[in-house]
PDB file of N, CA and C in Angstrom:
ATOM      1  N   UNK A   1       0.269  -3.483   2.501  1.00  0.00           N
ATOM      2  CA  UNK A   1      -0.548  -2.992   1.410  1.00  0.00           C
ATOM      3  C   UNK A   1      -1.653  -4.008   1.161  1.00  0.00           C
ATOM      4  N   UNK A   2      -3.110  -3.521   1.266  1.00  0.00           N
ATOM      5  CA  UNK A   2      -4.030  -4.690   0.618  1.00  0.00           C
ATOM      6  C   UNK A   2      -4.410  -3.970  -0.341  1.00  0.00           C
ATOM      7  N   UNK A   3      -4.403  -4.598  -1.810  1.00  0.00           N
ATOM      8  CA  UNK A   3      -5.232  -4.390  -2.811  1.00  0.00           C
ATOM      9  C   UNK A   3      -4.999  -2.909  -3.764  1.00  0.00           C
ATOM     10  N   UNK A   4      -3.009  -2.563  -3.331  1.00  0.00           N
ATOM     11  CA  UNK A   4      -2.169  -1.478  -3.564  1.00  0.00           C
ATOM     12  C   UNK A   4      -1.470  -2.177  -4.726  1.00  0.00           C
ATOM     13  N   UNK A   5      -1.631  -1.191  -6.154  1.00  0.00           N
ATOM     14  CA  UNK A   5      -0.925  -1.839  -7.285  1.00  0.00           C
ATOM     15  C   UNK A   5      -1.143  -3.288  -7.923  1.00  0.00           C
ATOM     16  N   UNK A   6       0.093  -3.887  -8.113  1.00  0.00           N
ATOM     17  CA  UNK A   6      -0.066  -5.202  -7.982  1.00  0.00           C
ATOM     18  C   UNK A   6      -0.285  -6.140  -6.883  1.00  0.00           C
ATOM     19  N   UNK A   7       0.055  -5.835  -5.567  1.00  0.00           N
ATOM     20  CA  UNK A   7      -0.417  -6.261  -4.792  1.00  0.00           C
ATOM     21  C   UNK A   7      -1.850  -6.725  -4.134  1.00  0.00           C
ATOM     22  N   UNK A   8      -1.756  -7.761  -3.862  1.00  0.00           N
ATOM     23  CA  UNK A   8      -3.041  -8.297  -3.373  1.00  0.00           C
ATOM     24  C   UNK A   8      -3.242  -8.428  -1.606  1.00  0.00           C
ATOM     25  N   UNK A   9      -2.088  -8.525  -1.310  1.00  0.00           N
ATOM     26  CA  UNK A   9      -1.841  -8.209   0.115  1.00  0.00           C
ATOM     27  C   UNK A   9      -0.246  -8.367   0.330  1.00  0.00           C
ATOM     28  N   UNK A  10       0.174  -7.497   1.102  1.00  0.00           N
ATOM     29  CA  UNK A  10       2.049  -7.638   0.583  1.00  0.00           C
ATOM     30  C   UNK A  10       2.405  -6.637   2.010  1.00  0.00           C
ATOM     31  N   UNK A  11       3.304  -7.537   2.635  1.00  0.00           N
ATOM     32  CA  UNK A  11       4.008  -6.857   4.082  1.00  0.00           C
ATOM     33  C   UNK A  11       5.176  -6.473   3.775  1.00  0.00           C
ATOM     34  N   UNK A  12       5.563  -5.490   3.423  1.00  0.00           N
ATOM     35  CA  UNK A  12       7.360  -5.079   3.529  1.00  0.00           C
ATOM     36  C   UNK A  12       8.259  -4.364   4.781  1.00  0.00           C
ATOM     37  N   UNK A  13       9.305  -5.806   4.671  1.00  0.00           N
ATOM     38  CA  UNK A  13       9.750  -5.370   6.203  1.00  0.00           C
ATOM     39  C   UNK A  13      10.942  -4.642   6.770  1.00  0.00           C
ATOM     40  N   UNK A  14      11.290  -3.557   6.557  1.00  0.00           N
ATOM     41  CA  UNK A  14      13.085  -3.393   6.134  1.00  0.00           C
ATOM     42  C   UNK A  14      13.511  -3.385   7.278  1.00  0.00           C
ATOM     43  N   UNK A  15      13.221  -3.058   8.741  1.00  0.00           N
ATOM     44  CA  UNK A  15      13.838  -4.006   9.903  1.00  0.00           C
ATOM     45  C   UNK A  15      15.019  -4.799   9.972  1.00  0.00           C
ATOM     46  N   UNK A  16      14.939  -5.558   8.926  1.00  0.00           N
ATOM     47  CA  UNK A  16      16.127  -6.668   8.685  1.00  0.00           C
ATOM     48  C   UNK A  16      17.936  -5.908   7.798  1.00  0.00           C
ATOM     49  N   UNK A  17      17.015  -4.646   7.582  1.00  0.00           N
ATOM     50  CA  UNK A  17      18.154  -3.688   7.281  1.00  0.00           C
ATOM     51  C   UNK A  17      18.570  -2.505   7.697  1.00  0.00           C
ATOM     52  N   UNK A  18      18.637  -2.708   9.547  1.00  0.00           N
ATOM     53  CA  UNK A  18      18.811  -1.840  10.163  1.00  0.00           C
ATOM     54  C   UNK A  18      20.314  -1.652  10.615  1.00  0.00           C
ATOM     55  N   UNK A  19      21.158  -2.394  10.120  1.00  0.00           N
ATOM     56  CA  UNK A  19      22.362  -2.382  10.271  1.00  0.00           C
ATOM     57  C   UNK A  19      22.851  -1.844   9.232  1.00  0.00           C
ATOM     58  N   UNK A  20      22.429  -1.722   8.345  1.00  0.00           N
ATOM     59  CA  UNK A  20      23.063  -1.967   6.734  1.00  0.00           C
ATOM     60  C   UNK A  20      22.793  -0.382   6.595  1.00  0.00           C
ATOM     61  N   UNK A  21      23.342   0.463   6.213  1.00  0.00           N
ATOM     62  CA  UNK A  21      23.466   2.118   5.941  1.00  0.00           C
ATOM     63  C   UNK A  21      22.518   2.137   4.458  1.00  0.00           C
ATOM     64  N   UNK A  22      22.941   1.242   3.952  1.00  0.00           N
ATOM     65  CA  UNK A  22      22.334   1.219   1.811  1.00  0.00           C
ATOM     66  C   UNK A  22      22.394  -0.315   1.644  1.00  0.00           C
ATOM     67  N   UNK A  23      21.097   0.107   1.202  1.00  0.00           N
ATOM     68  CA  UNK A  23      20.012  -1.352   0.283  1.00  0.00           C
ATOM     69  C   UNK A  23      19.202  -1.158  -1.085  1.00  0.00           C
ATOM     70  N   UNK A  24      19.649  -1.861  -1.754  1.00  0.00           N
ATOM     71  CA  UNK A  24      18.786  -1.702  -3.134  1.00  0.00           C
ATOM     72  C   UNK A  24      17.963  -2.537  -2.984  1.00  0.00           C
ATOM     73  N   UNK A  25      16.351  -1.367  -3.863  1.00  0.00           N
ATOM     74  CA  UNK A  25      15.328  -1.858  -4.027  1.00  0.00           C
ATOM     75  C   UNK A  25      15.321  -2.520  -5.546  1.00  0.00           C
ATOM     76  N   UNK A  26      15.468  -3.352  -5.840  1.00  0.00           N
ATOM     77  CA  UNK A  26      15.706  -3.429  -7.466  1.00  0.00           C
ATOM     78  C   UNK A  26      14.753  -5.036  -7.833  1.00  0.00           C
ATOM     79  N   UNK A  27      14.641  -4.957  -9.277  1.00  0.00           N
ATOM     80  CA  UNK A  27      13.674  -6.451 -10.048  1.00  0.00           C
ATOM     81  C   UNK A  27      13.672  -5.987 -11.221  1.00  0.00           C
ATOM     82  N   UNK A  28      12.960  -7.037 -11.852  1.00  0.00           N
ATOM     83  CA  UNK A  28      12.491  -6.899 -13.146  1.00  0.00           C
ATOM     84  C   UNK A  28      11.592  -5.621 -13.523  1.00  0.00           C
ATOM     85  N   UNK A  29      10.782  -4.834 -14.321  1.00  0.00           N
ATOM     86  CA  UNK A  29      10.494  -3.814 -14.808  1.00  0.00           C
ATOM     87  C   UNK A  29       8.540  -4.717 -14.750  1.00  0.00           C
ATOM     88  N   UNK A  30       8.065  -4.025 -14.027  1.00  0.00           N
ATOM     89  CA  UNK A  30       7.054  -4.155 -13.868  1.00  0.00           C
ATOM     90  C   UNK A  30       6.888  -4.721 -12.384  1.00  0.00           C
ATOM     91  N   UNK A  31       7.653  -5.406 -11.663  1.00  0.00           N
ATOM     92  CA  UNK A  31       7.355  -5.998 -10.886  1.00  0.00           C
ATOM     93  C   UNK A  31       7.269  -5.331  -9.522  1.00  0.00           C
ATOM     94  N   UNK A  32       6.873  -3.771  -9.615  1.00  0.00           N
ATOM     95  CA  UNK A  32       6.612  -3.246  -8.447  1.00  0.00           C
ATOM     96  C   UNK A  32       6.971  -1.816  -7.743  1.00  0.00           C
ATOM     97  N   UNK A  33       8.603  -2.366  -8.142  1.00  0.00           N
ATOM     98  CA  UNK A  33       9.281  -1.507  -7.058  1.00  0.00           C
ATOM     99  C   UNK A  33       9.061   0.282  -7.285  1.00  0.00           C
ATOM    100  N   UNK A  34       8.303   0.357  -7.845  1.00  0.00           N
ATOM    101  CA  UNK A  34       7.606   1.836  -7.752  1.00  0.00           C
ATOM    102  C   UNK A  34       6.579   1.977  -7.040  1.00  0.00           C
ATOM    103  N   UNK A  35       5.932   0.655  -6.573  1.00  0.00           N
ATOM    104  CA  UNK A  35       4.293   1.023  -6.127  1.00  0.00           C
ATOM    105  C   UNK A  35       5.474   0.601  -4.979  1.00  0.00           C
ATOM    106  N   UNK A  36       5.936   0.385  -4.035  1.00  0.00           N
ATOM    107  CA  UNK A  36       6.871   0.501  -2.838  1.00  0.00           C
ATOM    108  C   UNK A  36       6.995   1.550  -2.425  1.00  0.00           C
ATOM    109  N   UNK A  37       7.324   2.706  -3.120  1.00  0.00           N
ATOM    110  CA  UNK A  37       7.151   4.015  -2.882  1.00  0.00           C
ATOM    111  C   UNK A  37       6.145   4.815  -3.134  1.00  0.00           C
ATOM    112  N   UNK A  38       5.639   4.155  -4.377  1.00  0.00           N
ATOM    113  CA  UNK A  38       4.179   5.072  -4.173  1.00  0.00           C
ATOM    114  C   UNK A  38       3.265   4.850  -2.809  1.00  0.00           C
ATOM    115  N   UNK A  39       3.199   3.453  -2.152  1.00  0.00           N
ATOM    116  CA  UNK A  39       2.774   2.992  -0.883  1.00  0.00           C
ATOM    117  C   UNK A  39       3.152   4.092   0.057  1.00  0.00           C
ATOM    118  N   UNK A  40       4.462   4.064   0.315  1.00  0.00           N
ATOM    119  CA  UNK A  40       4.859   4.787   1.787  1.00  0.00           C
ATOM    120  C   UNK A  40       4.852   6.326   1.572  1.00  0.00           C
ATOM    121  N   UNK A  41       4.670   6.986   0.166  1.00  0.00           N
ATOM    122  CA  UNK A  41       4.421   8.664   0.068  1.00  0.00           C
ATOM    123  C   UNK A  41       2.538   8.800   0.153  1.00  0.00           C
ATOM    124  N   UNK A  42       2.132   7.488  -0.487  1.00  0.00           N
ATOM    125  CA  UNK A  42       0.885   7.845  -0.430  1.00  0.00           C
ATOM    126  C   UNK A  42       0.634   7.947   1.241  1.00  0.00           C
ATOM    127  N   UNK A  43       1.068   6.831   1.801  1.00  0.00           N
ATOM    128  CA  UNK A  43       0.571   6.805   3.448  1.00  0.00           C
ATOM    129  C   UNK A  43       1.040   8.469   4.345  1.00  0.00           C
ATOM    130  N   UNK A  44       2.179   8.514   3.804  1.00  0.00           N
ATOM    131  CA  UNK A  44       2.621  10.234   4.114  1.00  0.00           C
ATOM    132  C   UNK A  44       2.370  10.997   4.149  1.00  0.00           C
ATOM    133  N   UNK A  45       1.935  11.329   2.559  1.00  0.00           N
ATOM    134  CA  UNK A  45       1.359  12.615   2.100  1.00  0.00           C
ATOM    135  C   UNK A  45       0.038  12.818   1.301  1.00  0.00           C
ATOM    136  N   UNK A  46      -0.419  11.112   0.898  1.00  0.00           N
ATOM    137  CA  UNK A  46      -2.066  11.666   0.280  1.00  0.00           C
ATOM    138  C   UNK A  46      -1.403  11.148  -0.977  1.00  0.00           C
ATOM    139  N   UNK A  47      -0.257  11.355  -1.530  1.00  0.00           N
ATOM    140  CA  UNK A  47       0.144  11.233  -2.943  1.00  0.00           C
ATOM    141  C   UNK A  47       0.873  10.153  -3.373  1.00  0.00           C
ATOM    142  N   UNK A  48       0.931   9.883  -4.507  1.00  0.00           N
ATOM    143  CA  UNK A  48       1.841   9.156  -4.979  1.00  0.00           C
ATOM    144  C   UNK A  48       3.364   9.586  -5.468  1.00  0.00           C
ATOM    145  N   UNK A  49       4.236   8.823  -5.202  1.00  0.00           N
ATOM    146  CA  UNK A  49       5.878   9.381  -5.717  1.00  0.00           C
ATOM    147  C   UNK A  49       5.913   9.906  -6.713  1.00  0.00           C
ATOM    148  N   UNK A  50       6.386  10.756  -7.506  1.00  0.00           N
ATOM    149  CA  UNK A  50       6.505  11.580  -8.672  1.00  0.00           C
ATOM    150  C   UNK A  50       4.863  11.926  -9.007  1.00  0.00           C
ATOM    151  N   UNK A  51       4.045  11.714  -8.569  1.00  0.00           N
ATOM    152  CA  UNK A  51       2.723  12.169  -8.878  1.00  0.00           C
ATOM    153  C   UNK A  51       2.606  11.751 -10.337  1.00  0.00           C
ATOM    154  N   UNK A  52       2.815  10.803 -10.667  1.00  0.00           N
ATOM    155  CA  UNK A  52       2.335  10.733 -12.548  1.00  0.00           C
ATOM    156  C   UNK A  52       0.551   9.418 -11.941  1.00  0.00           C
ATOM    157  N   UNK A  53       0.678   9.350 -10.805  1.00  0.00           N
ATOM    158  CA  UNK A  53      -0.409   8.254 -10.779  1.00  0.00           C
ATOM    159  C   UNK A  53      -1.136   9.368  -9.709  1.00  0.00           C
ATOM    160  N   UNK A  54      -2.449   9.120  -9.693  1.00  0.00           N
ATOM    161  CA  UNK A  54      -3.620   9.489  -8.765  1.00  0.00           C
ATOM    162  C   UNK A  54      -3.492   7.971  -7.865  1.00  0.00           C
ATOM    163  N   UNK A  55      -4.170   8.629  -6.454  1.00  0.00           N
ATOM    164  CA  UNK A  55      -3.970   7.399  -5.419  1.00  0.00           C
ATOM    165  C   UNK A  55      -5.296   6.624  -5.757  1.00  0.00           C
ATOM    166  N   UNK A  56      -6.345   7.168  -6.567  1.00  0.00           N
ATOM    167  CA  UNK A  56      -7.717   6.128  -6.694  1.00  0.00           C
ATOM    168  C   UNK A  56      -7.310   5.340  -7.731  1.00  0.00           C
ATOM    169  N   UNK A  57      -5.610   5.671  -8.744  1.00  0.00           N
ATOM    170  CA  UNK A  57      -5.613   4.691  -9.749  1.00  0.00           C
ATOM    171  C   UNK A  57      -4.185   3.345  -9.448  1.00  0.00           C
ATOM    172  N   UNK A  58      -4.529   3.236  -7.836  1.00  0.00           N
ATOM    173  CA  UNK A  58      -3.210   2.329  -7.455  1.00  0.00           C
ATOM    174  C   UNK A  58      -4.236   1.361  -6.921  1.00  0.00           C
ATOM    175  N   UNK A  59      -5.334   1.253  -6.718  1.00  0.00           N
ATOM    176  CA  UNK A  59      -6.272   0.297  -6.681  1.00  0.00           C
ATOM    177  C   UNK A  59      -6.026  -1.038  -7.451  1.00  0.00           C
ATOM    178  N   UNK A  60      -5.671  -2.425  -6.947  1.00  0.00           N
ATOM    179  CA  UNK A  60      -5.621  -3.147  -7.645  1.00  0.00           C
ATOM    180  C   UNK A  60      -6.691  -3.866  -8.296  1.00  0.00           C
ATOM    181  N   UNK A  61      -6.310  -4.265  -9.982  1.00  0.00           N
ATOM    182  CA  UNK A  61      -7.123  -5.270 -10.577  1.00  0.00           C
ATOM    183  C   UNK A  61      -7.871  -6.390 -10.151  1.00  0.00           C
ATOM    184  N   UNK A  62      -6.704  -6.938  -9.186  1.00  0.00           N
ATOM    185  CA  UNK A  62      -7.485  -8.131  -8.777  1.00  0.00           C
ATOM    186  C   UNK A  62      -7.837  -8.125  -7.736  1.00  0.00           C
ATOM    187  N   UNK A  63      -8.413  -6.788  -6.853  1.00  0.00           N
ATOM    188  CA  UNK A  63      -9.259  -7.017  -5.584  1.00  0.00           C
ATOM    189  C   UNK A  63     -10.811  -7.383  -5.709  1.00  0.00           C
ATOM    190  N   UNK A  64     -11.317  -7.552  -4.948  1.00  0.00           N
ATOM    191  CA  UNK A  64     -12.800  -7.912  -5.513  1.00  0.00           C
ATOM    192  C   UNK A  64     -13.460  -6.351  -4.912  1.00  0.00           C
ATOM    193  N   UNK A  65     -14.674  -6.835  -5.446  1.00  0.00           N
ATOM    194  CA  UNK A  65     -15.421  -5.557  -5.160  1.00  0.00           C
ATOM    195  C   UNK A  65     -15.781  -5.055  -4.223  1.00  0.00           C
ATOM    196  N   UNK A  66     -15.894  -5.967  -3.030  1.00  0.00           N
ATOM    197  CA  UNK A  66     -16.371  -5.530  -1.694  1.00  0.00           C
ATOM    198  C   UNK A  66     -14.672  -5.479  -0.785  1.00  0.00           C
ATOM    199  N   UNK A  67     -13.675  -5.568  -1.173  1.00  0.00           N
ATOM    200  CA  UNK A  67     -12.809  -5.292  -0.861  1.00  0.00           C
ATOM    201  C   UNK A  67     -11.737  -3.863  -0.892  1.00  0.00           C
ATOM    202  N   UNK A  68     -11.276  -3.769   0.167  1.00  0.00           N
ATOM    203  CA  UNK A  68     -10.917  -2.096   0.538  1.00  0.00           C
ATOM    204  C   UNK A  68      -9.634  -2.170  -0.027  1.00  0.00           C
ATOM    205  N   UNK A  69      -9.080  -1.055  -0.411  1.00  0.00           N
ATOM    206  CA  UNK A  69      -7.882  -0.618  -0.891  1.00  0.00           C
ATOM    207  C   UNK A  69      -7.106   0.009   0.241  1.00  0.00           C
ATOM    208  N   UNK A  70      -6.219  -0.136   0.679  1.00  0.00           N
ATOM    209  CA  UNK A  70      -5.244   0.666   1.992  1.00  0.00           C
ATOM    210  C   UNK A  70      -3.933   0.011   1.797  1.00  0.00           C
ATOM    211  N   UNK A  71      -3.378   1.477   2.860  1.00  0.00           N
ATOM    212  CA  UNK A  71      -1.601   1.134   2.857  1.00  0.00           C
ATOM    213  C   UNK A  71      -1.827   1.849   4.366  1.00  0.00           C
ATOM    214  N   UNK A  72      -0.867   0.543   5.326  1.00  0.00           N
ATOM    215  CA  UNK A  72      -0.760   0.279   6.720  1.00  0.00           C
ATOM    216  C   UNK A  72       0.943   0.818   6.557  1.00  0.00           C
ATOM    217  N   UNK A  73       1.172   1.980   7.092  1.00  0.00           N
ATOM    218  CA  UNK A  73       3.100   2.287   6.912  1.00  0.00           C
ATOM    219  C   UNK A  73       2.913   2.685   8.697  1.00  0.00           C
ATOM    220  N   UNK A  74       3.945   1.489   8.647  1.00  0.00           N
ATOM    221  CA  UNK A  74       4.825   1.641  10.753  1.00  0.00           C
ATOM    222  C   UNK A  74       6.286   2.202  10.734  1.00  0.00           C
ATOM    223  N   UNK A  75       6.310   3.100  11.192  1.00  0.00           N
ATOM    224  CA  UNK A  75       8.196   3.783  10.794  1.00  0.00           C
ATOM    225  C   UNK A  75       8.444   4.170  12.320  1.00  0.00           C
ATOM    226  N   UNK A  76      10.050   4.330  12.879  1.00  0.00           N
ATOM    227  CA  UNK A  76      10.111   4.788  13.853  1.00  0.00           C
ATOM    228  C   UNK A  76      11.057   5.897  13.893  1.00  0.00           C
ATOM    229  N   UNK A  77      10.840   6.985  14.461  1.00  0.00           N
ATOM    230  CA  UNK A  77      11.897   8.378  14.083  1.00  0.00           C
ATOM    231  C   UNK A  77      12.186   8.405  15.643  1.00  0.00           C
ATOM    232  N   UNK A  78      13.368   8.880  15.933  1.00  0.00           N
ATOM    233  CA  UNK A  78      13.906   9.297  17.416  1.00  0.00           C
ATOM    234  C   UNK A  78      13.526   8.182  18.480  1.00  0.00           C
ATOM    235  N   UNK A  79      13.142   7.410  18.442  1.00  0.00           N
ATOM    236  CA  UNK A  79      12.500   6.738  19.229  1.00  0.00           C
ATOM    237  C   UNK A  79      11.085   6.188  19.603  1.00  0.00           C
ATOM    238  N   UNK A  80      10.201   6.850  18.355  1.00  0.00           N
ATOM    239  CA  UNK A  80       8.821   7.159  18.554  1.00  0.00           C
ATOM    240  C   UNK A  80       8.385   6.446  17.547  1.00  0.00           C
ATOM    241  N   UNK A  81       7.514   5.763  17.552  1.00  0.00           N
ATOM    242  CA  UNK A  81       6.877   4.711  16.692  1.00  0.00           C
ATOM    243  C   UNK A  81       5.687   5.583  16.003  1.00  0.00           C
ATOM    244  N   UNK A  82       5.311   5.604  14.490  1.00  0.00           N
ATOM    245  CA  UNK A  82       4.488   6.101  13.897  1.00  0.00           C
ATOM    246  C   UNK A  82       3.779   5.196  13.577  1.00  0.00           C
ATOM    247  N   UNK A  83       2.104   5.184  13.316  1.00  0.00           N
ATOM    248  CA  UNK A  83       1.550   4.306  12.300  1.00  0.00           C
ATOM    249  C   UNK A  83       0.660   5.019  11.912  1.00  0.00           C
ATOM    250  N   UNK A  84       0.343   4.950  10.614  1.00  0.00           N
ATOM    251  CA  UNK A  84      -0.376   5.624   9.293  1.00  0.00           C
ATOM    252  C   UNK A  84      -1.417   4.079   8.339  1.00  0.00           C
ATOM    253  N   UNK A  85      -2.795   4.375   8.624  1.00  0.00           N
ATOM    254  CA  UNK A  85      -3.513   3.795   7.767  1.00  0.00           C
ATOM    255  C   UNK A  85      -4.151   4.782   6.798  1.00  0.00           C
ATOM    256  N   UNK A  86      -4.095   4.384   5.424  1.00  0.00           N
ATOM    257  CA  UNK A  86      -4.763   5.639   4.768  1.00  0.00           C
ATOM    258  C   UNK A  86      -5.385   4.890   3.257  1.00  0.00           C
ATOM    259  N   UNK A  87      -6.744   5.065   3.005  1.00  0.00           N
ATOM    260  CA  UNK A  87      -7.290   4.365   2.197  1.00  0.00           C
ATOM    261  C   UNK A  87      -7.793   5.686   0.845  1.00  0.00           C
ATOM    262  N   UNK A  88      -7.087   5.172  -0.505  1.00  0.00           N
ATOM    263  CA  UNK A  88      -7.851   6.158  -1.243  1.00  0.00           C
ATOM    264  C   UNK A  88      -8.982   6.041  -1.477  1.00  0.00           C
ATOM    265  N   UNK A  89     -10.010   6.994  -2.072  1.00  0.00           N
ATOM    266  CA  UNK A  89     -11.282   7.247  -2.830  1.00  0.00           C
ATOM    267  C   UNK A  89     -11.572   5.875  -3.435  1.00  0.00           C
ATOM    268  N   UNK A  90     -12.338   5.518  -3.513  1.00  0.00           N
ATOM    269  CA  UNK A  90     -13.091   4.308  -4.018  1.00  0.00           C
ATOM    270  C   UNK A  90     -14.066   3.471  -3.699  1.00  0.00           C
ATOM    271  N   UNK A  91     -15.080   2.597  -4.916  1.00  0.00           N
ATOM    272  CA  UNK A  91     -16.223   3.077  -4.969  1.00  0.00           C
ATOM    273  C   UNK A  91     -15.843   0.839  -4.018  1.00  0.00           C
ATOM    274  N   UNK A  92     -16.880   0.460  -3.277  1.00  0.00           N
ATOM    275  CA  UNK A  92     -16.825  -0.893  -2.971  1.00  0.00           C
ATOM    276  C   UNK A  92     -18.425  -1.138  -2.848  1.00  0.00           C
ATOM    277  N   UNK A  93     -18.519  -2.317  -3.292  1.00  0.00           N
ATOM    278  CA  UNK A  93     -19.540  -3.114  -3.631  1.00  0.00           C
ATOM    279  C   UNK A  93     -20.419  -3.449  -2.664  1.00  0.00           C
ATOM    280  N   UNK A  94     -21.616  -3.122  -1.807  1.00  0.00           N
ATOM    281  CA  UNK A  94     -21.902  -3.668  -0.501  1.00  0.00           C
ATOM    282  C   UNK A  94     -21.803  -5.427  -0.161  1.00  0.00           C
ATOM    283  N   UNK A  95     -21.571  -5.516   0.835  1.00  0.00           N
ATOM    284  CA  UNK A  95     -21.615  -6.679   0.848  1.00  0.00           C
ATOM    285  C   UNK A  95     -22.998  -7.184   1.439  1.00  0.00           C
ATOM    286  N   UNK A  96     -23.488  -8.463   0.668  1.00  0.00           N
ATOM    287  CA  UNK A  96     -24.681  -8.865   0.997  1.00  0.00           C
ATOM    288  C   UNK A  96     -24.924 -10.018   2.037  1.00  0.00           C
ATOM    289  N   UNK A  97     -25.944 -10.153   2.726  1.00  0.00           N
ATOM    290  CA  UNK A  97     -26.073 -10.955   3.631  1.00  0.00           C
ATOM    291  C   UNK A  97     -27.194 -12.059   3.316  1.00  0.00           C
ATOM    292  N   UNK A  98     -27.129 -13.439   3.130  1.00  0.00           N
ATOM    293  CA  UNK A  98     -28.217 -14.348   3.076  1.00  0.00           C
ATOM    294  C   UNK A  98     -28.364 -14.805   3.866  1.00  0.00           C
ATOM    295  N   UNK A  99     -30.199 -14.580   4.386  1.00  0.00           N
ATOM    296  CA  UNK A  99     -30.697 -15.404   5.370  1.00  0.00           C
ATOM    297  C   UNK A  99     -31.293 -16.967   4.880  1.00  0.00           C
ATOM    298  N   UNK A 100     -30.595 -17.897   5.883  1.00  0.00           N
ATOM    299  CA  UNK A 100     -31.516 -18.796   6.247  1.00  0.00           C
ATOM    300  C   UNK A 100     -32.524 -19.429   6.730  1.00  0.00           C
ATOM    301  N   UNK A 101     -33.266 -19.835   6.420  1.00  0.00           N
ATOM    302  CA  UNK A 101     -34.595 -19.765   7.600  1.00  0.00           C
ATOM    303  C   UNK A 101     -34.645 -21.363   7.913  1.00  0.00           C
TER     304      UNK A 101
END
């Protein structure tokens, strides 16, 4: 995720729980674990989990302006590796160039 929710850039890897049948996603109350799923439905389907959020309002606070909003989701089904980049609506700042002479 860059610049998804609270996130400012954030890799989640569950790989490491490929043995394990059930894993809790769990924390403190604010600290995320909804934009985790809003990440991997938005990359899915366009949307966010329970739809109470629009995907142009998971844009984080603290990205800068010339910086892009996206969610990178890699999953593998049957054997077949998926990857999904998908960036919502939003407005970014051009970035400017100074010449030296």
């Amino acid at each position: 995720m860059q610049n998804f929710g609270p996130y400012e850039s954030q890799i989640i890897d569950f790989t490491s729980f490929e043995e394990t049948p059930l894993f809790l996603i769990s924390g403190k109350t604010g600290s995320g674990k909804t934009t985790l799923f809003d990440a991997m439905c938005f990359a899915l389907f366009g949307k966010t989990s329970g739809m109470e959020r629009q995907p142009e309002q998971m844009r984080s606070d603290f990205a800068k302006a010339t910086e892009v909003t996206s969610v990178n989701f890699a999953f593998e089904h049957h054997g077949k590796v998926y990857r999904i980049m998908r960036q919502p609506k939003q407005l970014l700042a051009k970035k400017t160039w100074k010449r030296y002479a």
